[in-house]
N, C-alpha and C. Protein backbone atom coordinates (compact mmCIF):
# COMPACT_ATOMS: atom_id res chain seq x y z
N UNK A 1 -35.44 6.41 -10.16
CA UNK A 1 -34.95 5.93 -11.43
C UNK A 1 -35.53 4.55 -11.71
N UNK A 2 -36.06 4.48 -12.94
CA UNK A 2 -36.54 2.87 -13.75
C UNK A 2 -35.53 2.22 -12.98
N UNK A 3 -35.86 0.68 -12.84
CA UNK A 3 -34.65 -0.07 -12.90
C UNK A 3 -34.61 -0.99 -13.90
N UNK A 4 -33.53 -1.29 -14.48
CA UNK A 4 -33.08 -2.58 -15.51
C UNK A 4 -32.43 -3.34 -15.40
N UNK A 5 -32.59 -3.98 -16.16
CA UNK A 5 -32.06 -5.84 -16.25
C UNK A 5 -31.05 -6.09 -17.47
N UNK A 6 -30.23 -6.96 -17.36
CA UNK A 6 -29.26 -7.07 -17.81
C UNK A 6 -29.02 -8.65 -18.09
N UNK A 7 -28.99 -9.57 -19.02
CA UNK A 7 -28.54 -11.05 -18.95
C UNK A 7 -27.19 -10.70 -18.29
N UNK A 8 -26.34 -11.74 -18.37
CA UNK A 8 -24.76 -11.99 -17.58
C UNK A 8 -23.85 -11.71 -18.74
N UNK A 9 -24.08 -11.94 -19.99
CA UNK A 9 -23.46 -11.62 -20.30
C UNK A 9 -23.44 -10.23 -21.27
N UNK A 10 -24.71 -9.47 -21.30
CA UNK A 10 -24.17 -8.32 -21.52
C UNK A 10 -23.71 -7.33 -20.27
N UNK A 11 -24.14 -8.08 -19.37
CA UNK A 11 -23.56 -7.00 -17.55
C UNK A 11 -21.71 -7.44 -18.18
N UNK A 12 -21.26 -8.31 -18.45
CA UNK A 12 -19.99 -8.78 -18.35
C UNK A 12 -18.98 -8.02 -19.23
N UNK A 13 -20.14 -7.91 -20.38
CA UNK A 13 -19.35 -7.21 -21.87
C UNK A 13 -19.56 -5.17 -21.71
N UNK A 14 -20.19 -5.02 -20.22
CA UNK A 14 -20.74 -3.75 -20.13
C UNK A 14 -20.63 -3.57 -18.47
N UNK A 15 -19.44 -3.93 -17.90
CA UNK A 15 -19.67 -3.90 -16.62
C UNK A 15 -19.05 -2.52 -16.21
N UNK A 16 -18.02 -2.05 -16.67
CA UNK A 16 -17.52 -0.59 -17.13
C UNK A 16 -18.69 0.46 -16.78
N UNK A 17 -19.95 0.21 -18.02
CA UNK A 17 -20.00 1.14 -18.04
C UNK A 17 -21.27 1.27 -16.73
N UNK A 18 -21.94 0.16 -16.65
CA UNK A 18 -22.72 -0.22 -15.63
C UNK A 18 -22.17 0.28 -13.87
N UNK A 19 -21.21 -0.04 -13.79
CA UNK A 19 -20.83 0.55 -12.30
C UNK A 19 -20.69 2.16 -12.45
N UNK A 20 -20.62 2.41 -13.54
CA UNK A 20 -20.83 4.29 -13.73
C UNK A 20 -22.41 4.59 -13.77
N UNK A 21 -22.59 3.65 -14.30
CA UNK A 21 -24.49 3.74 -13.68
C UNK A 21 -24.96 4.11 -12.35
N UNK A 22 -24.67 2.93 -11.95
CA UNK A 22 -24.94 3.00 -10.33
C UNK A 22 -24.17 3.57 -9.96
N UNK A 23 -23.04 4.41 -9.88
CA UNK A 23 -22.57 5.41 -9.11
C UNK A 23 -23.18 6.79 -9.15
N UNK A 24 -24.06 6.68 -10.47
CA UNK A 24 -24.85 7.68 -10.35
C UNK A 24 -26.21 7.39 -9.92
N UNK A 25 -26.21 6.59 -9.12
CA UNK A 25 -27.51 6.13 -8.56
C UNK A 25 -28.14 5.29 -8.53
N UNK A 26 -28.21 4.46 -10.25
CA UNK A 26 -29.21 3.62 -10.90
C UNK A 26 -29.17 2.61 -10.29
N UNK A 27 -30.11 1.58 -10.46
CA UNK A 27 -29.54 0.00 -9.33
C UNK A 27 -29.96 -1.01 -10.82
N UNK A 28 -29.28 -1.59 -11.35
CA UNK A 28 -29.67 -3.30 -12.09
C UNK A 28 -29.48 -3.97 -11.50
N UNK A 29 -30.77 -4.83 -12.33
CA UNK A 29 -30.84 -6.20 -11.95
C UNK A 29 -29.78 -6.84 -12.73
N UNK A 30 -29.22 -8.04 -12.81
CA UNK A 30 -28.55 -9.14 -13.27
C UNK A 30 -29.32 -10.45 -14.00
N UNK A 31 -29.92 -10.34 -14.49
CA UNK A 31 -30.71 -11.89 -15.02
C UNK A 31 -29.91 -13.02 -15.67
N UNK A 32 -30.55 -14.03 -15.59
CA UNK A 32 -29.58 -15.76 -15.78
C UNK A 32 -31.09 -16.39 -16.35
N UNK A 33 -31.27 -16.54 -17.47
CA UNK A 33 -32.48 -17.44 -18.31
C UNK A 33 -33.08 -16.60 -17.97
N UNK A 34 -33.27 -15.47 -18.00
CA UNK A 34 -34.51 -14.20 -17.79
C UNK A 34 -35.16 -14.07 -16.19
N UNK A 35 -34.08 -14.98 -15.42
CA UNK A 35 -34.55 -14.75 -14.02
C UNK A 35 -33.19 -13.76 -12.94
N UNK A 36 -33.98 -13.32 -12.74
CA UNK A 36 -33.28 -11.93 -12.19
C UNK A 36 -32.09 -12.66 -10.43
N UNK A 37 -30.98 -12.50 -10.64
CA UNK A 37 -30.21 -13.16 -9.46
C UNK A 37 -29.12 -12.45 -8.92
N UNK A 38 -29.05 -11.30 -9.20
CA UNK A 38 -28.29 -10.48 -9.07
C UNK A 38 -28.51 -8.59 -8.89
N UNK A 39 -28.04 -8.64 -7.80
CA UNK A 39 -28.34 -6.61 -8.52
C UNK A 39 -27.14 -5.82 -8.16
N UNK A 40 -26.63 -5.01 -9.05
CA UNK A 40 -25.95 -4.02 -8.87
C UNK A 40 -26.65 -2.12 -8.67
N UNK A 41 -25.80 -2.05 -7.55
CA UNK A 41 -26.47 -0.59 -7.32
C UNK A 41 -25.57 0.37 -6.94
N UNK A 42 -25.35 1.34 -6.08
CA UNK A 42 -24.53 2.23 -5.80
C UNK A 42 -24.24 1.90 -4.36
N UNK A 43 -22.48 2.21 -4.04
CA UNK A 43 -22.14 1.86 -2.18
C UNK A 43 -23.37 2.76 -1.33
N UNK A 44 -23.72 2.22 -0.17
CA UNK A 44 -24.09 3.40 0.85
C UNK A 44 -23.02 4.43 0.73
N UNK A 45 -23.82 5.59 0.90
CA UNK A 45 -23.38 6.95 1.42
C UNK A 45 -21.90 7.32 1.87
N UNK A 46 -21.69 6.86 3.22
CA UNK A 46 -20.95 6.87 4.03
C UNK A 46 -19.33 5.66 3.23
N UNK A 47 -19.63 5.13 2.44
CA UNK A 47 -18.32 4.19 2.02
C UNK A 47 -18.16 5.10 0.74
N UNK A 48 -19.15 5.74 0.08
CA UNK A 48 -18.59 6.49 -1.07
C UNK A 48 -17.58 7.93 -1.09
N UNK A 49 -16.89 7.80 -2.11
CA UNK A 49 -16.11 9.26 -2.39
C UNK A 49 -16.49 9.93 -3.47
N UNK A 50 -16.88 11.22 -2.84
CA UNK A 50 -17.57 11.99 -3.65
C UNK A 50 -17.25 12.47 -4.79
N UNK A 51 -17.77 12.22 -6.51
CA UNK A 51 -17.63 12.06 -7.70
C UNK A 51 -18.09 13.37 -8.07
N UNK A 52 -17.40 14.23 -8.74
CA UNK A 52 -17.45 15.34 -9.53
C UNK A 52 -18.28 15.11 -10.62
N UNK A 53 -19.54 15.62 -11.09
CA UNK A 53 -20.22 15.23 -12.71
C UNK A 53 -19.39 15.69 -13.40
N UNK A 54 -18.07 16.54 -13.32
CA UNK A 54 -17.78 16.33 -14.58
C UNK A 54 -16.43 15.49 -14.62
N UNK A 55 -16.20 14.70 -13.75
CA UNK A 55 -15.48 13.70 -13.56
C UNK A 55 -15.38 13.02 -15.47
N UNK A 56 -14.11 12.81 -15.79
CA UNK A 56 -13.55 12.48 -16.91
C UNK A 56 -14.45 10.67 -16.97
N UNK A 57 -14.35 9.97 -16.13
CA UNK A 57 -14.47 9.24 -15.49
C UNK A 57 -16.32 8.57 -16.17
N UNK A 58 -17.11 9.62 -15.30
CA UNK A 58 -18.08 9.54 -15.44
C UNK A 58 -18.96 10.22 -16.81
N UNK A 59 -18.11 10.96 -17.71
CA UNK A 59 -18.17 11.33 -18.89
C UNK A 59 -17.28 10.49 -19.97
N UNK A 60 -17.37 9.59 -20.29
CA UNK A 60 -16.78 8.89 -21.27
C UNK A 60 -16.42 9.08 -22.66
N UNK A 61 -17.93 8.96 -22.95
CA UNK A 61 -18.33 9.45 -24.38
C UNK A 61 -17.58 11.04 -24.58
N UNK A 62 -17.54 11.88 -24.09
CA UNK A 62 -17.22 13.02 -24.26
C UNK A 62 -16.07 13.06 -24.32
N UNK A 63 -15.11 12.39 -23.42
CA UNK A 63 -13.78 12.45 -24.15
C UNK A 63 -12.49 11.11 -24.77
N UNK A 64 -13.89 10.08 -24.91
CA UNK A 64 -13.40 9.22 -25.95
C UNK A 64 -12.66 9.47 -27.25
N UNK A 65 -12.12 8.60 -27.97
CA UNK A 65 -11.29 9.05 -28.86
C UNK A 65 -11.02 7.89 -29.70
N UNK A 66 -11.36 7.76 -31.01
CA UNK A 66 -11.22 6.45 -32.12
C UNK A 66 -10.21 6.15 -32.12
N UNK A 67 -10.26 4.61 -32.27
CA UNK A 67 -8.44 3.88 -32.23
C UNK A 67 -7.58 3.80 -30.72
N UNK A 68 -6.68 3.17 -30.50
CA UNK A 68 -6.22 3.29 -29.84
C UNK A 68 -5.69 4.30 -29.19
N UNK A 69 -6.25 5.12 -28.48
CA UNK A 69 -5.47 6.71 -27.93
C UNK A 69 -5.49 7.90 -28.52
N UNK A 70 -6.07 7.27 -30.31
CA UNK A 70 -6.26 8.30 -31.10
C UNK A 70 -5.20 8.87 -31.32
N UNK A 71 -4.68 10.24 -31.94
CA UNK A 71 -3.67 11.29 -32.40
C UNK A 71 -3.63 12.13 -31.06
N UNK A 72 -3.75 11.69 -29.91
CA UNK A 72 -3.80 12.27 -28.57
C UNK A 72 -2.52 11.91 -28.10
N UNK A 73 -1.56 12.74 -27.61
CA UNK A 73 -0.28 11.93 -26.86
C UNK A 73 -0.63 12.28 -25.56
N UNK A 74 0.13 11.37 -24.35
CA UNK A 74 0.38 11.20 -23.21
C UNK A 74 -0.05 12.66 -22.90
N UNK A 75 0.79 13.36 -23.34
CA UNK A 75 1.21 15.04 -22.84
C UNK A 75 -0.47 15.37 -22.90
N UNK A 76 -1.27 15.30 -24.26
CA UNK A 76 -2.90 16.00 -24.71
C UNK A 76 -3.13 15.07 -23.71
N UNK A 77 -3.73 14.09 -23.30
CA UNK A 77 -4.68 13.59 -22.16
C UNK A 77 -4.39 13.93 -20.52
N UNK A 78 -2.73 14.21 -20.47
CA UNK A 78 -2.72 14.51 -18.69
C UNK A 78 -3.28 16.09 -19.04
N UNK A 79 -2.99 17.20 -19.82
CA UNK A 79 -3.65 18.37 -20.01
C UNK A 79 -5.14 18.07 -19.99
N UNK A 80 -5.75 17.57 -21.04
CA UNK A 80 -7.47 17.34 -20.97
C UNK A 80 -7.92 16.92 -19.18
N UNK A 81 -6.88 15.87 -19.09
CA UNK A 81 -7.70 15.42 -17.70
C UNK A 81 -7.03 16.01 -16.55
N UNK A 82 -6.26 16.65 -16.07
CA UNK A 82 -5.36 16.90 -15.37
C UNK A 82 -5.48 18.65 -15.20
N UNK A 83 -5.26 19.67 -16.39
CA UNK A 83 -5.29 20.75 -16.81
C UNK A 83 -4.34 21.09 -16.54
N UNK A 84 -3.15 19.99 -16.74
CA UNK A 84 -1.42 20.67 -16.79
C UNK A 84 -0.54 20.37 -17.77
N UNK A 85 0.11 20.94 -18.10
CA UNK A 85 1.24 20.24 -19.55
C UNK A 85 2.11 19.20 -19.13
């Protein structure tokens, strides 16, 4: 995988979605005045727990929802994510 760079403060305003990056592998850099001082990447092997792709988690966009919580109650999201009433 490419790797990329990131100033501090968009890693800061995007750190969310960035550690879902590298859990899928990717490694960034961190840059400070365009000099690179930082990298984020994925745990070794052996410290990780193994992530389902279709982990709710690691799919965001897909079951995001406009506004706060959207017209979704408690009950619709433990069903979506859960698959129980």
């Amino acid at each position: 995988m490419p790797q990329v760079s990131f100033n501090i403060h968009a890693a800061k305003s995007n750190l969310s979605r960035l550690v879902m990056r590298a859990e899928k592998g990717e490694r960034i850099t961190i840059a400070r005045a365009g000099r690179p001082v930082a990298q984020l990447g994925p745990a070794p092997q052996s410290e990780r727990l193994p992530l389902s792709p279709d982990d709710p988690l690691l799919n965001l966009d897909r079951f995001a929802v406009e506004g706060p919580g959207g017209k979704m109650t408690n009950k619709d999201i433990d069903h979506l994510l859960y698959g129980h009433a």
